[in-house]
N, C-alpha and C. Protein backbone atom coordinates (compact mmCIF):
# COMPACT_ATOMS: atom_id res chain seq x y z
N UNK A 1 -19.38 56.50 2.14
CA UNK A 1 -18.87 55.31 1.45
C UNK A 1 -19.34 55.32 0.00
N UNK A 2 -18.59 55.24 -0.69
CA UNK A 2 -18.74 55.24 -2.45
C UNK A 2 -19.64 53.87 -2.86
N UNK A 3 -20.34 53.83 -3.49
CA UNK A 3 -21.15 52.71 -4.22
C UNK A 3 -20.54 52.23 -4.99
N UNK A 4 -20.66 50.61 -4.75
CA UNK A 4 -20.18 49.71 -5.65
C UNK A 4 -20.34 49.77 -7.09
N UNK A 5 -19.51 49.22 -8.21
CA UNK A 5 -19.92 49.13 -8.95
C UNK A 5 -20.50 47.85 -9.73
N UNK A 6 -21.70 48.44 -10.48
CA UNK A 6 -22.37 47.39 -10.77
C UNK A 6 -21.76 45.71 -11.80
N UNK A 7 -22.09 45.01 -11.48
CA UNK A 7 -21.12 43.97 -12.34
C UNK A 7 -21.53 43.68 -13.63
N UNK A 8 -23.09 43.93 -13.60
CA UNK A 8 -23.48 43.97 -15.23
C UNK A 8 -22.78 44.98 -15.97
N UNK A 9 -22.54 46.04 -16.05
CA UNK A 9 -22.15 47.35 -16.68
C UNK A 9 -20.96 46.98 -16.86
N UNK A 10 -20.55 45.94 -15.66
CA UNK A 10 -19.04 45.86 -15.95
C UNK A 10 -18.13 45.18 -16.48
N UNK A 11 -19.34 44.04 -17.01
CA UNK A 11 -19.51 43.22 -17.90
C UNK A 11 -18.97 43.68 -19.27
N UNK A 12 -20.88 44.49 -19.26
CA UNK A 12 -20.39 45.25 -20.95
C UNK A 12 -19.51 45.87 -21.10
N UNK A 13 -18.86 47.11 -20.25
CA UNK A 13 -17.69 47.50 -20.55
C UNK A 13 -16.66 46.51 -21.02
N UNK A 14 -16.37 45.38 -20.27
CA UNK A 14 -15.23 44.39 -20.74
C UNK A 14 -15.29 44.06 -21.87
N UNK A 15 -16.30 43.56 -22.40
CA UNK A 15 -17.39 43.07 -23.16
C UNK A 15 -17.02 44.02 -24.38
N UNK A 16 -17.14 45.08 -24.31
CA UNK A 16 -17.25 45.89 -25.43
C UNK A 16 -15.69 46.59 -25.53
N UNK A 17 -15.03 46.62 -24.76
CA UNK A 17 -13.58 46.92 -24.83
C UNK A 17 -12.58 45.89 -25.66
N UNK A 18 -13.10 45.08 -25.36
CA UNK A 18 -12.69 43.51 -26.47
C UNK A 18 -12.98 43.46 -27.67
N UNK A 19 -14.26 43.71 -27.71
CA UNK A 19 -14.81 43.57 -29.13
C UNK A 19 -14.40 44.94 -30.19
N UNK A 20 -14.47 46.06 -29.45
CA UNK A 20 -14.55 47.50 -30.32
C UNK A 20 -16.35 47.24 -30.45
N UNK A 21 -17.00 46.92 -30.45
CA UNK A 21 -18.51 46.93 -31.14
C UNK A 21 -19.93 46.41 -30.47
N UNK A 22 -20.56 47.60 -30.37
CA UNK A 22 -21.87 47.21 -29.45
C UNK A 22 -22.73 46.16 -29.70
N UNK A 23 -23.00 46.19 -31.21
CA UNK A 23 -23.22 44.61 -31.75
C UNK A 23 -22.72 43.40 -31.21
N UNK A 24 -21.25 43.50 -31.17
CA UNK A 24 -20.51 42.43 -30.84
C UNK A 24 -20.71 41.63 -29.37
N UNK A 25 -20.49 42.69 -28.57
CA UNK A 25 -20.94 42.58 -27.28
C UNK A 25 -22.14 42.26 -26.42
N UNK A 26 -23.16 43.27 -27.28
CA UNK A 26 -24.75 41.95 -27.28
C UNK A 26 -24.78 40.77 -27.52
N UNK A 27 -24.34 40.18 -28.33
CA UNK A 27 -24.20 38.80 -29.09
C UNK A 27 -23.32 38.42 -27.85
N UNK A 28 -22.24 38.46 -27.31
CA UNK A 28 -21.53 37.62 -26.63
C UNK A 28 -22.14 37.57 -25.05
N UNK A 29 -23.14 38.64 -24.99
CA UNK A 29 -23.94 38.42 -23.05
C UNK A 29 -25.20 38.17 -23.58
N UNK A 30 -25.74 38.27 -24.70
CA UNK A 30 -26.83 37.85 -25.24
C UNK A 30 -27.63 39.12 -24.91
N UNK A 31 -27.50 40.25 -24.89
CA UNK A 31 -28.18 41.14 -25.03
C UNK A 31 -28.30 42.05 -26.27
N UNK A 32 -29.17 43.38 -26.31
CA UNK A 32 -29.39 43.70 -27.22
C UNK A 32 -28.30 44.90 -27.37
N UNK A 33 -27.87 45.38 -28.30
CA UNK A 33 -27.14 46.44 -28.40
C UNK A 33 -27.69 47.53 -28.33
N UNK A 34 -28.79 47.75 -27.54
CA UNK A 34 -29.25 49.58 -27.31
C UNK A 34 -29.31 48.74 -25.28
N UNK A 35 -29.02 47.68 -24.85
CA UNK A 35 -28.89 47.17 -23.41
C UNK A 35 -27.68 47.46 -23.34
N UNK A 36 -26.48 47.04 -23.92
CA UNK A 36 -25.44 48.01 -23.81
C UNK A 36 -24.88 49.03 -23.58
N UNK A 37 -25.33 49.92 -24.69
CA UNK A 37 -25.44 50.89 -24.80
C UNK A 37 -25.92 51.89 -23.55
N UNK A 38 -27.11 51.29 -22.96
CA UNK A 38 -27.70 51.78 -22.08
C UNK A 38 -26.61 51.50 -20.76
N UNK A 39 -25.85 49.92 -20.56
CA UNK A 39 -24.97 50.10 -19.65
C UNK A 39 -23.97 50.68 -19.47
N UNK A 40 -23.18 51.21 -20.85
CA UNK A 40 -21.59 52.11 -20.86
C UNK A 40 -22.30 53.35 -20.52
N UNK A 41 -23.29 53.87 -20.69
CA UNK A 41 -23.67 55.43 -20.35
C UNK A 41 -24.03 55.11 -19.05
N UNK A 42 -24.44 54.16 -18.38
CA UNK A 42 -24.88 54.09 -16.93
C UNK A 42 -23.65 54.50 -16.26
N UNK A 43 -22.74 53.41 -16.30
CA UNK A 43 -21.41 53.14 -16.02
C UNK A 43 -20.57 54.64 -16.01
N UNK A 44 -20.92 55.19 -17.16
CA UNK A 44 -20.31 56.75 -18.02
C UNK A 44 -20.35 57.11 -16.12
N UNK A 45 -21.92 57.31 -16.51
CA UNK A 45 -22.29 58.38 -15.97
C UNK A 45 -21.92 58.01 -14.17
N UNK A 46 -21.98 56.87 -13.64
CA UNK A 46 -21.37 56.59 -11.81
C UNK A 46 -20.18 56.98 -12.26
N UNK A 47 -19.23 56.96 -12.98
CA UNK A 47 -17.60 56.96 -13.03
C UNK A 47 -17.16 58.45 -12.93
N UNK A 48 -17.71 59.21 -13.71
CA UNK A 48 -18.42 60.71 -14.18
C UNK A 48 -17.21 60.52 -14.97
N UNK A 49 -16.87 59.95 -15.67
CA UNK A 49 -15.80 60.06 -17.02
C UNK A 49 -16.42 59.62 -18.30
N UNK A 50 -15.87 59.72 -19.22
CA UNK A 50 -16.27 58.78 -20.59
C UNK A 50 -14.78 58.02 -20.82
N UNK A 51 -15.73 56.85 -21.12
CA UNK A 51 -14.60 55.76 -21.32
C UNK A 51 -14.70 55.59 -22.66
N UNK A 52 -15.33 55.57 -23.32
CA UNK A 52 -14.77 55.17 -24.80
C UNK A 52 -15.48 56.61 -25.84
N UNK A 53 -13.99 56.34 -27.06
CA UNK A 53 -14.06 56.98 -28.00
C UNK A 53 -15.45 56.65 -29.02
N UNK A 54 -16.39 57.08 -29.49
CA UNK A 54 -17.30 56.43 -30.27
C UNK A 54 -16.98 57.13 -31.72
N UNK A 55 -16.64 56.29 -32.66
CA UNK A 55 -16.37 56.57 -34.15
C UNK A 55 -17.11 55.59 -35.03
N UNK A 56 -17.98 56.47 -35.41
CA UNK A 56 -19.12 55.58 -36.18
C UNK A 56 -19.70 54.15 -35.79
N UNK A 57 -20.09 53.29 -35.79
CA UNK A 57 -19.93 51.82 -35.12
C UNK A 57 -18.95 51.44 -34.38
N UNK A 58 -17.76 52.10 -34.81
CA UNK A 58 -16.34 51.28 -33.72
C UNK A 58 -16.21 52.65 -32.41
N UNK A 59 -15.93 51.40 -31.33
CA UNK A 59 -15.16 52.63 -29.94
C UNK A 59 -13.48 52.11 -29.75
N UNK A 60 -13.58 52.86 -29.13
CA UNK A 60 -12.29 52.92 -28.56
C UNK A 60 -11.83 53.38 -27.18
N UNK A 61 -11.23 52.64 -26.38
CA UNK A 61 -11.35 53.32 -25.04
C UNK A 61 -10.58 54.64 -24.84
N UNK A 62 -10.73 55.59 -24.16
CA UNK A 62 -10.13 56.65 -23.75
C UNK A 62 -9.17 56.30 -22.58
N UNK A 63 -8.59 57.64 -22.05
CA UNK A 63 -7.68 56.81 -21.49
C UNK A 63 -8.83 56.32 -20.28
N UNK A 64 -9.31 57.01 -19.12
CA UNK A 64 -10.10 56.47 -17.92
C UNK A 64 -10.99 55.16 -18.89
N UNK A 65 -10.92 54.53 -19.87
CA UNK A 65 -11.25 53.25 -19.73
C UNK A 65 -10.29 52.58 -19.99
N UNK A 66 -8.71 52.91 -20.11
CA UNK A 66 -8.27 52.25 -20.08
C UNK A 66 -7.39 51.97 -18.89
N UNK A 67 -7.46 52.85 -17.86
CA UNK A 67 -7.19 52.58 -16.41
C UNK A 67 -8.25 51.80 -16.24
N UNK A 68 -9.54 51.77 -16.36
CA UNK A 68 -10.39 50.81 -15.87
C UNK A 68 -10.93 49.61 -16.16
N UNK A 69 -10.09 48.76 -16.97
CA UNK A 69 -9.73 47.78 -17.83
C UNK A 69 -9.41 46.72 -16.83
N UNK A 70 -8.31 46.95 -16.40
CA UNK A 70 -7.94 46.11 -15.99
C UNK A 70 -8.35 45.55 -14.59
N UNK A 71 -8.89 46.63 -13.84
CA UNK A 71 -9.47 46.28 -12.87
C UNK A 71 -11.03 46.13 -12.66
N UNK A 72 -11.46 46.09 -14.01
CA UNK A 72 -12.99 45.32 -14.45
C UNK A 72 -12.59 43.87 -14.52
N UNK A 73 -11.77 43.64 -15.34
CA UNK A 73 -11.22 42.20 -15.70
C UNK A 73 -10.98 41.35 -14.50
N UNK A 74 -10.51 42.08 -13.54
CA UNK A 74 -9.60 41.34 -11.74
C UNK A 74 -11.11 41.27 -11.42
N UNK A 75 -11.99 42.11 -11.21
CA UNK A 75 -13.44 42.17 -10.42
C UNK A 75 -14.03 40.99 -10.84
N UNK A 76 -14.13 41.04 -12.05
CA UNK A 76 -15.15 39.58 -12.92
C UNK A 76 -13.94 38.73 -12.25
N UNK A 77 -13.15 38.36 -12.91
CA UNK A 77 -12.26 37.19 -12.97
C UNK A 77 -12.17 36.61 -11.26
N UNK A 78 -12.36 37.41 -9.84
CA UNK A 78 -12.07 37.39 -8.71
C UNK A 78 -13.77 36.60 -8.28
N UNK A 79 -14.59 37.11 -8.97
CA UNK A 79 -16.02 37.02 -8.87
C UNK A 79 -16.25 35.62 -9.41
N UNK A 80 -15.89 35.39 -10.56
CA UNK A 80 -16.06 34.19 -10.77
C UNK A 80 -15.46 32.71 -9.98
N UNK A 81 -14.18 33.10 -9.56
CA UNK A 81 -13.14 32.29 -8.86
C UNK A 81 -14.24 32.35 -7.46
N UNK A 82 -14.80 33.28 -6.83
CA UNK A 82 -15.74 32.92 -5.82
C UNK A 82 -16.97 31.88 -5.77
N UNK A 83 -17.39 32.68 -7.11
CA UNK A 83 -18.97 31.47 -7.35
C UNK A 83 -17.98 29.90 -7.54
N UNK A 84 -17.26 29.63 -8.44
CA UNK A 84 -16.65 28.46 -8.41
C UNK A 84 -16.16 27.73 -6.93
N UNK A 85 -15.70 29.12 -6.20
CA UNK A 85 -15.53 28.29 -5.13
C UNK A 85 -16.45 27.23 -4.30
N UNK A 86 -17.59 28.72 -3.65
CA UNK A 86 -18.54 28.36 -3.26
C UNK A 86 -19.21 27.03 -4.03
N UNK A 87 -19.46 26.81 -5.34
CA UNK A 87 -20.28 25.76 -5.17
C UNK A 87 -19.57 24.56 -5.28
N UNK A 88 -18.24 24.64 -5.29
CA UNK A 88 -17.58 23.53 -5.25
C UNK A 88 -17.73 23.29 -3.75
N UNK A 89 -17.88 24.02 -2.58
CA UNK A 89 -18.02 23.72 -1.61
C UNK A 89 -19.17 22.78 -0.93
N UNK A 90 -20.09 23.24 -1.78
CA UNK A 90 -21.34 21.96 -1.54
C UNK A 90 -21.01 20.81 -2.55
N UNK A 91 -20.73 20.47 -3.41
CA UNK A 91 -20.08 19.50 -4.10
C UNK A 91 -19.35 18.65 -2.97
N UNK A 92 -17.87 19.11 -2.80
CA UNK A 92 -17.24 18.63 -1.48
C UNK A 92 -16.58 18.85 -0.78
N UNK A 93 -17.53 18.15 0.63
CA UNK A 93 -17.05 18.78 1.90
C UNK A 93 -15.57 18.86 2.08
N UNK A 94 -15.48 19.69 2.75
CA UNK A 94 -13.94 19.79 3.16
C UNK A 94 -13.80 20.25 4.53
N UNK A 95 -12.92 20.37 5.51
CA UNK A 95 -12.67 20.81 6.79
C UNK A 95 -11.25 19.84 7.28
N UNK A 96 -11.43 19.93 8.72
CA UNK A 96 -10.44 19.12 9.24
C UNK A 96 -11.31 18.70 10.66
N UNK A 97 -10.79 17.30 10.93
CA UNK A 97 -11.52 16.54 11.75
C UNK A 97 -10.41 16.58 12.85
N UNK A 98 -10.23 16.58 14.49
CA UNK A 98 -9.65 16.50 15.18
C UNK A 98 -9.98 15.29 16.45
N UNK A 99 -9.40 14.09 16.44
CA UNK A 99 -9.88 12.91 16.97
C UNK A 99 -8.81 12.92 17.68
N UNK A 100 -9.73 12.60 19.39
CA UNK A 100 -8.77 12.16 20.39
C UNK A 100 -9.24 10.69 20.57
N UNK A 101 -8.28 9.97 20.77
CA UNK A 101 -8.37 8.31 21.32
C UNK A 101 -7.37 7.73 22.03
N UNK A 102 -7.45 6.35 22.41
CA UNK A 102 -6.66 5.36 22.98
C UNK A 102 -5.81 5.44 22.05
N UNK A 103 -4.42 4.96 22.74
CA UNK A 103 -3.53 3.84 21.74
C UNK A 103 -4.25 2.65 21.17
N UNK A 104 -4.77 2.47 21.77
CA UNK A 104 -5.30 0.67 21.48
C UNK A 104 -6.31 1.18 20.18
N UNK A 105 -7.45 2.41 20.52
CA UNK A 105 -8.08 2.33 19.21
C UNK A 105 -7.27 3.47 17.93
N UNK A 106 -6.39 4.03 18.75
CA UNK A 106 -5.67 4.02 17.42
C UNK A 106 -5.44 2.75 16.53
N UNK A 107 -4.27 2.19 17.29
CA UNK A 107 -4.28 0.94 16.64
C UNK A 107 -5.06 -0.05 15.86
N UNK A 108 -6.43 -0.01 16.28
CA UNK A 108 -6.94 -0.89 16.03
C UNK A 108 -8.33 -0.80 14.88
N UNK A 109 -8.53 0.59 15.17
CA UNK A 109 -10.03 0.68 15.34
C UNK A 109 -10.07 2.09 13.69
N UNK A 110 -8.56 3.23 14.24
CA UNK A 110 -9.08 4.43 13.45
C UNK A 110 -8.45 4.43 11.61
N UNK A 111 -7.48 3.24 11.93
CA UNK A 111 -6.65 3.05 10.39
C UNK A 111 -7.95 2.78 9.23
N UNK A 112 -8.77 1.87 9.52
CA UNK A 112 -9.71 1.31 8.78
C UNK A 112 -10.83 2.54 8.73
N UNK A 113 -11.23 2.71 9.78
CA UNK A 113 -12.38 4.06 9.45
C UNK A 113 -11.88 5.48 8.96
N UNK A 114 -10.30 5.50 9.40
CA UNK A 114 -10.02 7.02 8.63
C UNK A 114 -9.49 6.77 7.07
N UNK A 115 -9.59 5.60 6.89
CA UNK A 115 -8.95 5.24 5.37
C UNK A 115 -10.38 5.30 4.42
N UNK A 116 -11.54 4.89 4.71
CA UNK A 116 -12.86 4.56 4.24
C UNK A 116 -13.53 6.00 4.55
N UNK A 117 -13.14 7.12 5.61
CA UNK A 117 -13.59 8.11 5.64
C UNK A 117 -13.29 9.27 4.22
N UNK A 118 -11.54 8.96 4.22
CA UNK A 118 -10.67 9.66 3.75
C UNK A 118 -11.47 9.60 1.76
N UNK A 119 -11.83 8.27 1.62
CA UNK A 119 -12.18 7.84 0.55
C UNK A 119 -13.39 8.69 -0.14
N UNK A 120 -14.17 8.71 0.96
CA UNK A 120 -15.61 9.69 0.74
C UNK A 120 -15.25 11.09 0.72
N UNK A 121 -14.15 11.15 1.63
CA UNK A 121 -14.17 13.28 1.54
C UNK A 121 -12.65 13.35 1.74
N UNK A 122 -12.19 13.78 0.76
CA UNK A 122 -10.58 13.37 -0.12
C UNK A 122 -10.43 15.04 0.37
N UNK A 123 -10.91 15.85 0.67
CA UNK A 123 -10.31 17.20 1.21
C UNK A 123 -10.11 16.96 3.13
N UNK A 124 -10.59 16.23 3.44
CA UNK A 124 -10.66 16.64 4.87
C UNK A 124 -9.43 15.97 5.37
N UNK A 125 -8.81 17.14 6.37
CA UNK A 125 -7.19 16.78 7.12
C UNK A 125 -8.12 15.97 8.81
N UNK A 126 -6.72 15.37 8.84
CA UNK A 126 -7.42 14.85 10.13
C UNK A 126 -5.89 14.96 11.36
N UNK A 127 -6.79 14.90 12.42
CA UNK A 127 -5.60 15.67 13.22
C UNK A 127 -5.86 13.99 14.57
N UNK A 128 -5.04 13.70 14.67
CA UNK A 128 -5.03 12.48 16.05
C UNK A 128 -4.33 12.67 16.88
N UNK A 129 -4.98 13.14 18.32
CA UNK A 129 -4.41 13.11 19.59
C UNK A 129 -4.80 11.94 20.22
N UNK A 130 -3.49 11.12 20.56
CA UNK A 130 -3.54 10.14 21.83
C UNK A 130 -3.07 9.85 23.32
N UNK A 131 -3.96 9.54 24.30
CA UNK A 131 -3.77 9.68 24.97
C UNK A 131 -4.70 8.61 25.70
N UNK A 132 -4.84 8.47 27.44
CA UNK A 132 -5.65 7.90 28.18
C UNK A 132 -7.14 7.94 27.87
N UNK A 133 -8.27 7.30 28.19
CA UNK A 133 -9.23 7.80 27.92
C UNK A 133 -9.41 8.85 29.32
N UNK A 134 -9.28 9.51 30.23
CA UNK A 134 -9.63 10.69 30.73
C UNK A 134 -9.25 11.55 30.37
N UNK A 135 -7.95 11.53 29.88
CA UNK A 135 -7.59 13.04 28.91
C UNK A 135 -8.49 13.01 27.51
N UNK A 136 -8.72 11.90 27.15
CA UNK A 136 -9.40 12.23 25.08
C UNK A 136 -10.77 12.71 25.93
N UNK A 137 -11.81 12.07 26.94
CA UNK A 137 -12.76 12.90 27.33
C UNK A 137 -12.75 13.78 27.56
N UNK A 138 -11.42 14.54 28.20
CA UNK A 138 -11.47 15.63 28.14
C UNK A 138 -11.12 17.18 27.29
N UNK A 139 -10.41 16.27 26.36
CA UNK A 139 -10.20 16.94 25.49
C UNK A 139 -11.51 17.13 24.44
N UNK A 140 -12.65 16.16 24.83
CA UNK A 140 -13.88 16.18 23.93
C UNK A 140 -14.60 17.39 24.64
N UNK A 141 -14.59 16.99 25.86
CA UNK A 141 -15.46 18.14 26.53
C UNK A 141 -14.74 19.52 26.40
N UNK A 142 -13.65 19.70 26.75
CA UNK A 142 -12.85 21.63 26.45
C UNK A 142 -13.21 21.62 24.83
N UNK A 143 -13.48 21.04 23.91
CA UNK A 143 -13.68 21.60 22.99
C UNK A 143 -11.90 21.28 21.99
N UNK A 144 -11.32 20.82 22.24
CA UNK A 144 -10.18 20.65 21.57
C UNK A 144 -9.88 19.65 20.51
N UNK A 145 -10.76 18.72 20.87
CA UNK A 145 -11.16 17.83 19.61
C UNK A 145 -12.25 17.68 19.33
N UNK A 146 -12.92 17.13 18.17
CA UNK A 146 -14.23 17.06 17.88
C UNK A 146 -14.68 15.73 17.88
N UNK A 147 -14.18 14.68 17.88
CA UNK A 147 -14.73 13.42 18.53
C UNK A 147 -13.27 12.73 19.58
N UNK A 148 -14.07 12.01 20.08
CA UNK A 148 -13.07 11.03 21.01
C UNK A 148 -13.81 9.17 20.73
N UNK A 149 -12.52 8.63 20.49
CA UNK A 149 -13.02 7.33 20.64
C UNK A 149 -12.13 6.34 21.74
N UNK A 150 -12.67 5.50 22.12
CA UNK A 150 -12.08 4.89 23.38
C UNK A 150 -12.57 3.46 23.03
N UNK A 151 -11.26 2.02 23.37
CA UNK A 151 -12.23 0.70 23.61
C UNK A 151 -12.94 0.93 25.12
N UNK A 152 -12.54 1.80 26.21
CA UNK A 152 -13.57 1.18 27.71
C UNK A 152 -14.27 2.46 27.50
N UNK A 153 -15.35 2.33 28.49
CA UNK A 153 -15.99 3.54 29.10
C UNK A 153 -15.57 4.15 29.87
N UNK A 154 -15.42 5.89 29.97
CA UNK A 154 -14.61 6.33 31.31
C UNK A 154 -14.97 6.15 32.16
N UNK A 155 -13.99 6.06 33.34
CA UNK A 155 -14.27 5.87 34.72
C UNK A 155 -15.19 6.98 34.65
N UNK A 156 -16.67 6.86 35.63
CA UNK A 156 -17.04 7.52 36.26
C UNK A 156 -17.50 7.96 37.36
């Protein structure tokens, strides 16, 4: 299995494919331009190609950096869309709730609590099966819904 590639390196490559300039590219990850430097030769060297032309201060990509352009750009850009995800996920909850009940506490009981639920966690779908209360118990117990509410207690 081939080793990943690293995301810092792949950074600066982007980083420095934009700019033309190792200077430039320190300044924009806040590193130094011999940290750079040190990452396009890292990078050079896992790829076993050279990616950029070096002409005095300015580069230029060759072609293998410029096949690898674009799919540095998808890696970051895919990477970032993850971390965003993820912590939007602790921010807020989301899922789907599956409630079995009465008619009666449909009616009566789930309009008001799924409206005041809905309010607090604006992602979560909610799914309502109704039925007797021996079927919503049992649909609590097989596992098919995740709560059951009832006005009686089941027969037992």
């Amino acid at each position: 299995m081939q080793q990943a590639l690293d995301t810092r390196q792949l950074r600066a490559f982007v980083s420095l494919a934009r700019s033309g300039s190792f200077t430039q590219a320190g300044r924009e990850l806040f590193l130094t331009q011999s940290a750079i430097s040190h990452a396009i030769k890292a990078l050079e060297t896992d790829l076993g190609c050279q990616l950029f032309h070096r002409q005095g201060k300015s580069v230029h990509l060759t072609h293998g950096g410029r096949e690898l352009l674009p799919h540095a750009e998808t890696i970051l850009q895919v990477m970032g869309q993850a971390r965003s995800t993820l912590g939007t996920l602790d921010q807020t909850p989301r899922g789907k709730l599956r409630i079995a009940c009465t008619t009666a506490a449909a009616q009566f009981i789930l309009p008001t609590v799924l409206r005041e639920f809905k309010e607090s966690f604006e992602l979560y779908e909610f799914q309502v099966v109704c039925g007797e209360t021996p079927a919503t118990i049992e649909n609590l117990v097989a596992g098919v819904v995740d709560l059951a509410v009832s006005l009686r207690p089941p027969d037992v």
